[in-house]
Protein backbone atom coordinates (compact mmCIF):
# COMPACT_ATOMS: atom_id res chain seq x y z
CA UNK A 1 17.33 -17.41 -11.45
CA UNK A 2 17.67 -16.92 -15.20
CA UNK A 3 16.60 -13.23 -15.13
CA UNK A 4 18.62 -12.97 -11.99
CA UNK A 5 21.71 -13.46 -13.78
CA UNK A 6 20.93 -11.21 -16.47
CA UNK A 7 21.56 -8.75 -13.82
CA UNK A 8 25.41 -6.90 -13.19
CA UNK A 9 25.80 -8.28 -10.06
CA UNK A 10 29.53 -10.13 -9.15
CA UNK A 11 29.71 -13.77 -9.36
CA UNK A 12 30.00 -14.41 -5.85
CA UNK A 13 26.44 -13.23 -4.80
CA UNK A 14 24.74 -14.68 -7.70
CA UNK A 15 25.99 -17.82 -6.46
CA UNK A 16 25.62 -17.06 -2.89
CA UNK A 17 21.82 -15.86 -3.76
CA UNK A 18 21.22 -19.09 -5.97
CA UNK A 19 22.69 -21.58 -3.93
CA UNK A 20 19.71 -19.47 -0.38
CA UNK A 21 16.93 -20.49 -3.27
CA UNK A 22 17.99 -23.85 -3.41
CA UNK A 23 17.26 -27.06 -1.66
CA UNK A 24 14.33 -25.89 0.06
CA UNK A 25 11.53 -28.14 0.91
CA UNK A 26 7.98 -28.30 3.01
CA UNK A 27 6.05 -30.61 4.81
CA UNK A 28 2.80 -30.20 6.84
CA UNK A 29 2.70 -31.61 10.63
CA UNK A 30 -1.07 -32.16 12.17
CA UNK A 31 -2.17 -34.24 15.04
CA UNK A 32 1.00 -36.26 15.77
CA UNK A 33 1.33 -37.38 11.86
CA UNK A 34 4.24 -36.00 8.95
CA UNK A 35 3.56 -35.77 5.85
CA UNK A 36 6.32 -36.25 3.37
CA UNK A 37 9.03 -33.88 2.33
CA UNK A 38 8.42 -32.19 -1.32
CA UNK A 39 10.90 -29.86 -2.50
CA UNK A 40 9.76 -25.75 -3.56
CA UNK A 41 10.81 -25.41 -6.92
CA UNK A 42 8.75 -21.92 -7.40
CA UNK A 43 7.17 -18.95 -5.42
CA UNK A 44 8.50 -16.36 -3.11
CA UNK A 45 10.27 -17.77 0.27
CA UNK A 46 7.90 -15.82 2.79
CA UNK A 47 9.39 -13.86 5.35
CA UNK A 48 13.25 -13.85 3.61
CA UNK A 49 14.89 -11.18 2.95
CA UNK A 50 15.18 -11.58 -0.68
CA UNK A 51 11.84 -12.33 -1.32
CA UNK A 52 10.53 -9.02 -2.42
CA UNK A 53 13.52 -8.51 -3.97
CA UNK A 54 13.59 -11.41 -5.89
CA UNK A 55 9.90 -11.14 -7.12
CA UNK A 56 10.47 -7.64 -8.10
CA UNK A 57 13.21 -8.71 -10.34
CA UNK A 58 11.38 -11.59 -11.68
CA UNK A 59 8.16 -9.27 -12.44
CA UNK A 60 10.38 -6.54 -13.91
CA UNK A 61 9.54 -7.75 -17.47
CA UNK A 62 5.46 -7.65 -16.65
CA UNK A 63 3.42 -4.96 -18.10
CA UNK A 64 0.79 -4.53 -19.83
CA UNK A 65 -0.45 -5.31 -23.22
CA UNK A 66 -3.17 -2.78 -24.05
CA UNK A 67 -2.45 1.02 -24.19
CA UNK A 68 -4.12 2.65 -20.91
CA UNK A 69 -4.09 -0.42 -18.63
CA UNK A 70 -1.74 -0.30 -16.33
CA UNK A 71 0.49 -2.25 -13.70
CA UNK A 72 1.51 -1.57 -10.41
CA UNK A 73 4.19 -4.24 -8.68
CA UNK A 74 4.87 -3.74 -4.54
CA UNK A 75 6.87 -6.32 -2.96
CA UNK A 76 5.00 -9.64 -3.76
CA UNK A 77 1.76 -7.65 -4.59
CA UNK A 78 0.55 -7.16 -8.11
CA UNK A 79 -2.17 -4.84 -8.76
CA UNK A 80 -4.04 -4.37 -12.34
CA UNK A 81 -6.27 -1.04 -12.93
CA UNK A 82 -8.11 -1.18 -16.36
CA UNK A 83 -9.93 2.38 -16.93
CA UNK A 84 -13.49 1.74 -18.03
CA UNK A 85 -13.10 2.13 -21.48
CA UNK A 86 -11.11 -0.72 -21.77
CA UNK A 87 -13.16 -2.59 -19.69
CA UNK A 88 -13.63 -4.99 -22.51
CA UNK A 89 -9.76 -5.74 -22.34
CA UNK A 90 -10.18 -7.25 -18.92
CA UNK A 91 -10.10 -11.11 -19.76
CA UNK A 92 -7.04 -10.37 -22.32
CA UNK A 93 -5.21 -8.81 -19.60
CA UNK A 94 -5.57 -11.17 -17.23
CA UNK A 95 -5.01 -14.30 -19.80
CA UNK A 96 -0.96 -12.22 -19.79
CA UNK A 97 -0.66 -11.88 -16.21
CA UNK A 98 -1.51 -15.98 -16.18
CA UNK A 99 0.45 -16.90 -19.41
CA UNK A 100 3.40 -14.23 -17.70
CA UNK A 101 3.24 -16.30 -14.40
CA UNK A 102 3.46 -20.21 -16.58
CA UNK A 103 6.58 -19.05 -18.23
CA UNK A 104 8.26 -17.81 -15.31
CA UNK A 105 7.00 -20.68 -12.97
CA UNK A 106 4.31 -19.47 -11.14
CA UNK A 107 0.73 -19.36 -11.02
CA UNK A 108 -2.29 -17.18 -11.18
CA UNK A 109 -3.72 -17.76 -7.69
CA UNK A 110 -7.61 -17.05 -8.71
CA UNK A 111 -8.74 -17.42 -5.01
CA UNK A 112 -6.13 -14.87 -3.81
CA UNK A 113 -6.93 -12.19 -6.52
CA UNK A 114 -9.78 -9.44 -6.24
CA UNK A 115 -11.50 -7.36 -7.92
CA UNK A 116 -12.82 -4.17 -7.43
CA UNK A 117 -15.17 -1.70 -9.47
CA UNK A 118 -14.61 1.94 -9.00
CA UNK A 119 -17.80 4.40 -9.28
CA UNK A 120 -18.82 7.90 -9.49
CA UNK A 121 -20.25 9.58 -6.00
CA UNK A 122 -22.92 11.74 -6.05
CA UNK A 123 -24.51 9.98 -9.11
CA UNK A 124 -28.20 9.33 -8.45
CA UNK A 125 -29.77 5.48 -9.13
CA UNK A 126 -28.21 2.71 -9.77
CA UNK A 127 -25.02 2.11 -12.10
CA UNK A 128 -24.92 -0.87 -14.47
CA UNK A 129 -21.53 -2.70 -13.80
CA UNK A 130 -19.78 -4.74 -16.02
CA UNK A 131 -19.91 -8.55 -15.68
CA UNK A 132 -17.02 -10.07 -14.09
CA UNK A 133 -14.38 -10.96 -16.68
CA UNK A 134 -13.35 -13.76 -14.87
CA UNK A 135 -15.93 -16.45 -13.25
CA UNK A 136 -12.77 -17.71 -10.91
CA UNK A 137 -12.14 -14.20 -9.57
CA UNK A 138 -14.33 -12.88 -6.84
CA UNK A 139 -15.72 -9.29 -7.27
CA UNK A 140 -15.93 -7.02 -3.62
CA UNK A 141 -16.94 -3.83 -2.35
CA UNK A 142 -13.92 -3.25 -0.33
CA UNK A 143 -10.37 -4.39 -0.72
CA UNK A 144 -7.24 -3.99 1.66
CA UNK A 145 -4.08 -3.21 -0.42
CA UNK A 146 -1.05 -2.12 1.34
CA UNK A 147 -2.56 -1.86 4.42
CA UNK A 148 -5.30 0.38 3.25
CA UNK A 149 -8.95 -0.43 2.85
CA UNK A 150 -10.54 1.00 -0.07
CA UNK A 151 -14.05 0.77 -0.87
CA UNK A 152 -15.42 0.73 -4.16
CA UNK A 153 -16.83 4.61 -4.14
CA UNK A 154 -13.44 5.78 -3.31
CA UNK A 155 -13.97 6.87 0.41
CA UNK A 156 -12.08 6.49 3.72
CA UNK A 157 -15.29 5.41 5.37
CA UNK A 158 -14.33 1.51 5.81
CA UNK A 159 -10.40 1.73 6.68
CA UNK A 160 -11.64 4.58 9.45
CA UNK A 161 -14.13 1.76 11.01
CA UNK A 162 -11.39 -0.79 10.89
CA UNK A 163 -8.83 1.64 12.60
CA UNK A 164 -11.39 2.48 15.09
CA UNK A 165 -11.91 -0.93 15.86
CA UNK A 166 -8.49 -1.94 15.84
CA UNK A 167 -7.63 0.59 17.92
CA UNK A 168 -10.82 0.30 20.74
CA UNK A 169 -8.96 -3.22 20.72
CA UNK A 170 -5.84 -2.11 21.68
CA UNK A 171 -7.14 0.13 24.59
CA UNK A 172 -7.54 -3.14 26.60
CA UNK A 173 -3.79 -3.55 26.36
CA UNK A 174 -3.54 -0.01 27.75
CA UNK A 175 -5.76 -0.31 30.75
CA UNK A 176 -3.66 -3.78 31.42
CA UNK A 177 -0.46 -1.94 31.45
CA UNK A 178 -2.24 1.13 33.95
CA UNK A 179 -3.19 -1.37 36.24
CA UNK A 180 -0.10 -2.69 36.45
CA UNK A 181 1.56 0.71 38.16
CA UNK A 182 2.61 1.51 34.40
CA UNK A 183 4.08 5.24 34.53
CA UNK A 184 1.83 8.27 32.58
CA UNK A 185 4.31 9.28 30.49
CA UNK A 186 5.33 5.47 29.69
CA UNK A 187 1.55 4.92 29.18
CA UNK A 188 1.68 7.82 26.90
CA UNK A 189 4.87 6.58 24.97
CA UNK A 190 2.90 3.58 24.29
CA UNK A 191 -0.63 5.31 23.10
CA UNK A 192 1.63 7.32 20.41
CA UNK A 193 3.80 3.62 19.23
CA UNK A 194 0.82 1.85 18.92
CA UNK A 195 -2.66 3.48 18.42
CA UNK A 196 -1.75 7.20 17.09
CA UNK A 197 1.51 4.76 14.48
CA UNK A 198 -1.81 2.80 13.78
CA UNK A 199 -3.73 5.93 12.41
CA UNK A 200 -1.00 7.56 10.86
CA UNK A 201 -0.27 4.66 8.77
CA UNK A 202 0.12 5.69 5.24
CA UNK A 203 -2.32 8.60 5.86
CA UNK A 204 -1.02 10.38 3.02
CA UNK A 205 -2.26 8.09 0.84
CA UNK A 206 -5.88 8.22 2.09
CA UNK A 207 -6.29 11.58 3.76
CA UNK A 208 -7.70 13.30 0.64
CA UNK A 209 -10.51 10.82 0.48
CA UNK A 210 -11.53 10.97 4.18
CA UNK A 211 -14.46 13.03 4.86
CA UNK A 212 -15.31 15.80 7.82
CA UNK A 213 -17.37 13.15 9.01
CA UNK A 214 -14.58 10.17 9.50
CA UNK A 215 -11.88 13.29 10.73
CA UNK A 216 -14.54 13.85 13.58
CA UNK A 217 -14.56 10.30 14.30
CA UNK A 218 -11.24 9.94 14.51
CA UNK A 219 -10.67 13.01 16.86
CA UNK A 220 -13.79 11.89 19.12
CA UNK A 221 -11.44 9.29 19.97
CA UNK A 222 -8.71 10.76 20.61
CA UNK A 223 -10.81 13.33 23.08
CA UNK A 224 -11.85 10.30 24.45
CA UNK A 225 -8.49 9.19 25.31
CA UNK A 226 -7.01 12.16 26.32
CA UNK A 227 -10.14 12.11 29.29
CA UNK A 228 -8.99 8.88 30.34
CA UNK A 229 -5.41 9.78 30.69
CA UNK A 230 -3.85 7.42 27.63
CA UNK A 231 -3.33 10.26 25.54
CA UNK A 232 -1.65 13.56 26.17
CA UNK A 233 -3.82 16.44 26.54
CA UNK A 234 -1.48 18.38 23.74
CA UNK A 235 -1.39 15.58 20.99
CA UNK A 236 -2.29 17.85 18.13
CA UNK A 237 -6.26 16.74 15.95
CA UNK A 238 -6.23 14.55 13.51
CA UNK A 239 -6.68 17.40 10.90
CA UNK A 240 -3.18 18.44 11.91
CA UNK A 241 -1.26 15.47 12.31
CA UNK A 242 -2.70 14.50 8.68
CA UNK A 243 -1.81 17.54 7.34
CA UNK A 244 1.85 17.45 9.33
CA UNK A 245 2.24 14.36 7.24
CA UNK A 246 1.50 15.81 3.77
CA UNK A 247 4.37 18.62 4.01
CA UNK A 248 7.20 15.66 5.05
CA UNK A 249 5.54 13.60 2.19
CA UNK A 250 5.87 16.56 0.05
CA UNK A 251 9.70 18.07 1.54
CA UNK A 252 10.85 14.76 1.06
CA UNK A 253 9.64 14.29 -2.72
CA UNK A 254 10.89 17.86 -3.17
CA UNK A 255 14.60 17.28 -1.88
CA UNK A 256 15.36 13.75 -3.24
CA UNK A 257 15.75 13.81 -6.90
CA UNK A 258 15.43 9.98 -6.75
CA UNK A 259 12.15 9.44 -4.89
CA UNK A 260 9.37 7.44 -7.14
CA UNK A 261 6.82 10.09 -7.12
CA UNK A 262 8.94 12.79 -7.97
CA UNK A 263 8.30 12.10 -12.04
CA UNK A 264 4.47 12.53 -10.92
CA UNK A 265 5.29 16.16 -10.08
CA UNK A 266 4.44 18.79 -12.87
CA UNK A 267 7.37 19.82 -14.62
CA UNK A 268 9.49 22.92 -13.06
CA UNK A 269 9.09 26.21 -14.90
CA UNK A 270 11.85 28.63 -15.73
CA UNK A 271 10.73 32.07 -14.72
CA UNK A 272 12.35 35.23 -16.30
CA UNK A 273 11.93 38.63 -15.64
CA UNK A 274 11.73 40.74 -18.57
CA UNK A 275 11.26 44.72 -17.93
CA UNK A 276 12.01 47.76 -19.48
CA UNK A 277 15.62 49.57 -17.99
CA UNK A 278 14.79 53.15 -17.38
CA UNK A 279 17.67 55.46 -19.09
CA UNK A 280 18.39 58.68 -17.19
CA UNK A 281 20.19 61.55 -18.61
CA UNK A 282 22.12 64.18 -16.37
CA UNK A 283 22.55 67.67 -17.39
């Protein structure tokens, strides 16, 4: 709450937002039995309103200490990326993010926190990674953030086999609703709300790491479901609702002078014409 009221917000909602944050407590129920009430001084209130909110204003004074490094805050996630030449830097960032979280009343969560190794494709043998620069944090192959599975060579491949999956799940659901005298169209409704929502889920973030290869996949599917009547026969490929995405990713960036990738567009270039004006005489 102290960096809360550093903000220029009236009175009346810093005291309505401090006095949500306050007197909140937990206890755990199991097999009949209560244990006792203990009251939540820290952390985020899961599933509030203000909990983003609040974190992001409590992590707005988090960054990092070592030229290069940097941080990247999203709701209640916090994501460090270290380039490898400051690999070595690793352990001193990470002893900030937990000496950060102690002075703000929080905690490092070790078991919660990832990391992943980035490498080159297409190099041939083996490459020597780092050690871990933390023995409490595990080290993966694979990490979900936002939603998104990345892999550690920087390829679509694992987030397309858990949307495939995922969505082979939900065709169960489908056939249940078919059965039950569901109309085409209806059925249809549903395939786009829930399995095509599914794959389009932040696909402009991932697109220009999935291969031909996963594309196909995807669109097998599709054909697949299109044969058995869940999906219309029109729905455009993958390719193209993909690529549909990109230009109302891009239209939108363009048009809204306030949208957080538009500083990560190159800078707009004044063009002038310069030419040589003819002069004609009459006799």
């Amino acid at each position: 709450m102290c960096v809360l009221a550093l903000l220029p917000i009236p009175d009346n909602i810093y005291n309505w937002i401090k006095d949500f944050f306050e007197e909140h407590y937990h206890c755990t129920r199991y097999a009949g039995e209560c244990s006792l009430s203990t009251k939540v001084k820290a952390s985020v209130i899961q599933g509030s309103g203000l909990g983003p909110a609040s974190y992001i204003v409590t992590a707005a004074d988090l960054h990092p200490i070592s030229p290069g490094n940097r941080i990247f805050k999203y709701a209640d996630d916090t994501y460090l990326v270290v380039p490898a030449a400051n690999s070595s830097l690793c352990m001193t960032e990470i002893a900030h993010i937990e000496a950060w979280a102690a002075s703000n009343n929080l905690k490092l969560n070790c078991s919660k926190s990832k990391e992943i190794v980035f490498t080159a494709r297409g190099k041939r043998g083996k490459t020597a990674l780092p050690p871990s620069p933390c023995p409490n944090i595990e080290r993966v192959s694979s990490h979900r953030v936002l939603g998104v599975i990345l892999n550690n060579r920087l390829t679509a491949t694992d987030h397309v086999d858990q949307l495939l999956s995922s969505c082979s799940s939900l065709l169960y659901a489908l056939r249940v609703l078919r059965s039950h005298g569901i109309p085409s169209t209806s059925l249809q409704d549903v395939f786009r709300a829930t399995i095509v929502a599914k794959i389009m889920y932040c696909a402009p973030a991932w697109t220009g790491i999935c291969s031909a290869a996963d594309r196909l996949r995807l669109d097998r599917f599709l054909n697949r479901c299109k044969r058995i009547g869940f999906c219309a026969t029109d729905l455009p490929s993958v390719t193209e609702l993909q690529s549909d995405a990109d230009d109302v990713l891009f239209e939108t960036i363009m048009t809204n002078s306030a949208h957080i990738l538009q500083p990560y567009l190159p800078e707009r270039h004044e063009l002038t014409i310069s030419g040589i004006v003819p002069t004609i005489g009459l006799s």
